[in-house]
C-alpha atoms as a PDB file:
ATOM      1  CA  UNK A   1      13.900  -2.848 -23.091  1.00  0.00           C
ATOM      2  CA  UNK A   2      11.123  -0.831 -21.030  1.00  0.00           C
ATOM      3  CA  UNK A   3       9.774   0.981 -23.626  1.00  0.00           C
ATOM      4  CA  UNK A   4       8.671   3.995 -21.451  1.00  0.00           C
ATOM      5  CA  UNK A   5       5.273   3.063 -21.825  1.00  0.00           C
ATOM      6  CA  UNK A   6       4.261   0.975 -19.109  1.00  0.00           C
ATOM      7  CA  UNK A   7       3.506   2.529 -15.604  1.00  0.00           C
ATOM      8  CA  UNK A   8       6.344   1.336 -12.888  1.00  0.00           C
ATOM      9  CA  UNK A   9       4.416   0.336  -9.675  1.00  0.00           C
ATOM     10  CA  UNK A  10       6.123  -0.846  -6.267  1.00  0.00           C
ATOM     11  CA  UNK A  11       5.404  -3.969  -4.351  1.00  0.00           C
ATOM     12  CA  UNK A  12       4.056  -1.888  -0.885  1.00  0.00           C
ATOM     13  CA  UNK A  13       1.913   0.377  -2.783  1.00  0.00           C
ATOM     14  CA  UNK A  14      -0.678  -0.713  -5.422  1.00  0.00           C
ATOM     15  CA  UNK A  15      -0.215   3.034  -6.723  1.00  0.00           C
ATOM     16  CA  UNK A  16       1.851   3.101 -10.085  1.00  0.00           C
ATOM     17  CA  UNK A  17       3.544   6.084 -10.802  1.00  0.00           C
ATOM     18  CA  UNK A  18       3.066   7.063 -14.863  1.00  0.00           C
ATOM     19  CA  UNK A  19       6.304   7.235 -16.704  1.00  0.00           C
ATOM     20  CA  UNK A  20       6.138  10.734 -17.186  1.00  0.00           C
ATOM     21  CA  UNK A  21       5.953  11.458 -13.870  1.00  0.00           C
ATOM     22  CA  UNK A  22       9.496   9.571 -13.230  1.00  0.00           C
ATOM     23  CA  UNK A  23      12.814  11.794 -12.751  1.00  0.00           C
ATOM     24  CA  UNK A  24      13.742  11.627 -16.494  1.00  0.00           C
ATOM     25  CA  UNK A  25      17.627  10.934 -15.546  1.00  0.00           C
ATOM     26  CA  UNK A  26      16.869   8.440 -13.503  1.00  0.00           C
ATOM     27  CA  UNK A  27      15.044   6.717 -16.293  1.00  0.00           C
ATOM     28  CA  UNK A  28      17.955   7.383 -18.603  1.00  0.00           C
ATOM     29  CA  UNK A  29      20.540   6.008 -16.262  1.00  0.00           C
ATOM     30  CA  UNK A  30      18.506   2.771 -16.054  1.00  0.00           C
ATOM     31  CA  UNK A  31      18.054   2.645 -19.862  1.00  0.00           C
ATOM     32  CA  UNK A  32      21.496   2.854 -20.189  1.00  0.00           C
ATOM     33  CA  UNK A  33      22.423   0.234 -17.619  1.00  0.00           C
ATOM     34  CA  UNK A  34      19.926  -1.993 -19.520  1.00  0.00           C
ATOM     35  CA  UNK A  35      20.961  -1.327 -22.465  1.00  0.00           C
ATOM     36  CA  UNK A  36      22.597  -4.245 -23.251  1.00  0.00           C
ATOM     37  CA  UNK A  37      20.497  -6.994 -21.050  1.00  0.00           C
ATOM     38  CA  UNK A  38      22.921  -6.931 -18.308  1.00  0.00           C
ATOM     39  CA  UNK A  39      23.812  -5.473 -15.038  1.00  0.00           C
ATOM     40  CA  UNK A  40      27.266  -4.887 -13.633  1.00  0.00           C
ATOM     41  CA  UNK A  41      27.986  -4.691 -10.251  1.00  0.00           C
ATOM     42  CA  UNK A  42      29.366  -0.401 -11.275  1.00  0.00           C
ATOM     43  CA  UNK A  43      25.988  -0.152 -12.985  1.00  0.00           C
ATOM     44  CA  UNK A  44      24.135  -1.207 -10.027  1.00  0.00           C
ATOM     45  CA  UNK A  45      26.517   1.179  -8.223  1.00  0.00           C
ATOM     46  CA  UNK A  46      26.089   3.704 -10.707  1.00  0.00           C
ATOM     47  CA  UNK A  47      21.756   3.249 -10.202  1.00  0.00           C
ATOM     48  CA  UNK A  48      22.237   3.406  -6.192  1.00  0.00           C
ATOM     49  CA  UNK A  49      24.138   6.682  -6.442  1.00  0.00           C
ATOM     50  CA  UNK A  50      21.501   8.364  -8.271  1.00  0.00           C
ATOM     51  CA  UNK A  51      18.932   6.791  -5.980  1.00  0.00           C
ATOM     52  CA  UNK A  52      20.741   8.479  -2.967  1.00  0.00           C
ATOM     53  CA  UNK A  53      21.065  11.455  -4.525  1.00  0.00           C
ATOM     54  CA  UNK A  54      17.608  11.744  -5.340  1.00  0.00           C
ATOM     55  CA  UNK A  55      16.846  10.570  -1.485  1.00  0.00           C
ATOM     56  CA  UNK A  56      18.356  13.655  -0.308  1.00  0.00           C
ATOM     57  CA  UNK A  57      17.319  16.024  -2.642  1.00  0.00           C
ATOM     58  CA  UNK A  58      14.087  15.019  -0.736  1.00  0.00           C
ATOM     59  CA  UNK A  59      15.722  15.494   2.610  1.00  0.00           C
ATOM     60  CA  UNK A  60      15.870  11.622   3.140  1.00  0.00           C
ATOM     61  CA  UNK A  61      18.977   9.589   3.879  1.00  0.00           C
ATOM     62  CA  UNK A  62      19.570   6.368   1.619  1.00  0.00           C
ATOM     63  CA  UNK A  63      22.689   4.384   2.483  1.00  0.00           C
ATOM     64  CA  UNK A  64      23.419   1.128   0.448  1.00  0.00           C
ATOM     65  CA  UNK A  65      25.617  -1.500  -0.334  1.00  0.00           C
ATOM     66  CA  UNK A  66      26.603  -4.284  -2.137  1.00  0.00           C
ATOM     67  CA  UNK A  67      27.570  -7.924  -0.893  1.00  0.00           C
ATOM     68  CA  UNK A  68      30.618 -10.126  -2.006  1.00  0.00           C
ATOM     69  CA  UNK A  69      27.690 -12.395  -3.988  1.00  0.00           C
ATOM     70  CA  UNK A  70      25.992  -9.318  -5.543  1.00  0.00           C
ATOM     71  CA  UNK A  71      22.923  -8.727  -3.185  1.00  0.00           C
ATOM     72  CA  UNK A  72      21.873  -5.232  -2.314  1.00  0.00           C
ATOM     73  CA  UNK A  73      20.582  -4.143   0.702  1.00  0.00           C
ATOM     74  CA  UNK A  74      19.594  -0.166   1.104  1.00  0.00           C
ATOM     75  CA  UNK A  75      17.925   1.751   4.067  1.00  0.00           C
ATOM     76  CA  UNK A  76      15.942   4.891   4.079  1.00  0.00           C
ATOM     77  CA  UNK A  77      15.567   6.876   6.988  1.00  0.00           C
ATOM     78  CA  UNK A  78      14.115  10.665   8.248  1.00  0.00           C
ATOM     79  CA  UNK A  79      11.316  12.784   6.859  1.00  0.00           C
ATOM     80  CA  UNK A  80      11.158  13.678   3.010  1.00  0.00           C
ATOM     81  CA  UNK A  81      10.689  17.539   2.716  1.00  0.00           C
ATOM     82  CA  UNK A  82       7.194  17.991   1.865  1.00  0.00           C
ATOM     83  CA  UNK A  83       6.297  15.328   4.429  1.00  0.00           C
ATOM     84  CA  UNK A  84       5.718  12.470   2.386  1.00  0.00           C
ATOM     85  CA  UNK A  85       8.401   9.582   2.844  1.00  0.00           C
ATOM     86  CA  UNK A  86       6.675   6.478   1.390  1.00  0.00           C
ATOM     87  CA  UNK A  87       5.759   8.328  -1.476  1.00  0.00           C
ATOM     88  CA  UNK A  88       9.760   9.841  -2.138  1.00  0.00           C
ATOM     89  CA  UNK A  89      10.788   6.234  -1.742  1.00  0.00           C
ATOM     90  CA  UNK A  90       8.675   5.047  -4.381  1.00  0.00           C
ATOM     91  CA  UNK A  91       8.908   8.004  -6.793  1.00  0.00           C
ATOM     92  CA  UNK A  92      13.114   7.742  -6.488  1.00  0.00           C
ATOM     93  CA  UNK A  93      12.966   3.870  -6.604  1.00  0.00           C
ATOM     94  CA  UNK A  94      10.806   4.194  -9.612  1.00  0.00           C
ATOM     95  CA  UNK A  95      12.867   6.601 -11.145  1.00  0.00           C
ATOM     96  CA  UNK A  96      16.438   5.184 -10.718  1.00  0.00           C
ATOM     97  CA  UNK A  97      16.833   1.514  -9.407  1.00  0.00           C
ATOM     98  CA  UNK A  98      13.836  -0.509  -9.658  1.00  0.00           C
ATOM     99  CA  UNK A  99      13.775  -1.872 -13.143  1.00  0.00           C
ATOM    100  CA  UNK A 100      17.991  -2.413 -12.445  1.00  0.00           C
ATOM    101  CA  UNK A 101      17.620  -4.231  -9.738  1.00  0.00           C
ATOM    102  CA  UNK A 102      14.745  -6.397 -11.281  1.00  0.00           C
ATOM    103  CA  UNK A 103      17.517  -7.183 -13.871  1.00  0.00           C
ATOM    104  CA  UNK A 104      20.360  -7.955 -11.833  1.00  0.00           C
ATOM    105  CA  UNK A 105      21.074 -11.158 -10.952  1.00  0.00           C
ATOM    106  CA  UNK A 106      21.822 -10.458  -7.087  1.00  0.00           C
ATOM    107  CA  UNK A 107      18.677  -8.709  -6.750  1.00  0.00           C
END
């Protein structure tokens, strides 16, 4: 269990974002999920749904989906709000799918 402690970084940016800085329902969604050391193909459905909806609440478009053997595949594409993308992708990654997705077993 991610005890809220350590910073979550991303693999194309060597800037970690603290966990206090993370959307705190994202972070509760994933807890949930991972809860119980497993991940569902609705939890990782439920994790890419908050993920998109934190996308566009930054003006970006997120569209996702799930293959017959469990892999994900997402794309993100326009220009977050204030202008910075990259950063949006990482901060709503961070926030609601990352530490899922590092759990599930198609991922």
């Amino acid at each position: 269990m991610w005890s809220g402690l350590e910073p979550v970084g991303d693999s194309r940016s060597s800037r970690t974002i603290p966990p206090a800085e993370l959307d705190p329902r994202g972070v509760a969604i994933q807890d949930a999920i991972l809860e119980d050391g497993r991940v569902t193909r609705d939890e990782l459905e439920s994790a890419a749904a908050g993920m998109q909806r934190c996308m566009e609440e930054k003006g970006l478009v997120f569209e996702w989906s799930i293959g017959d053997d469990g892999s994900f595949s997402a794309s993100v594409s326009g220009f977050a709000n204030d202008g910075s993308t990259d950063e949006a992708d990482r901060f709503c990654t961070a926030s609601y799918l990352q530490r899922v997705l590092l759990a599930h077993p198609g991922g």
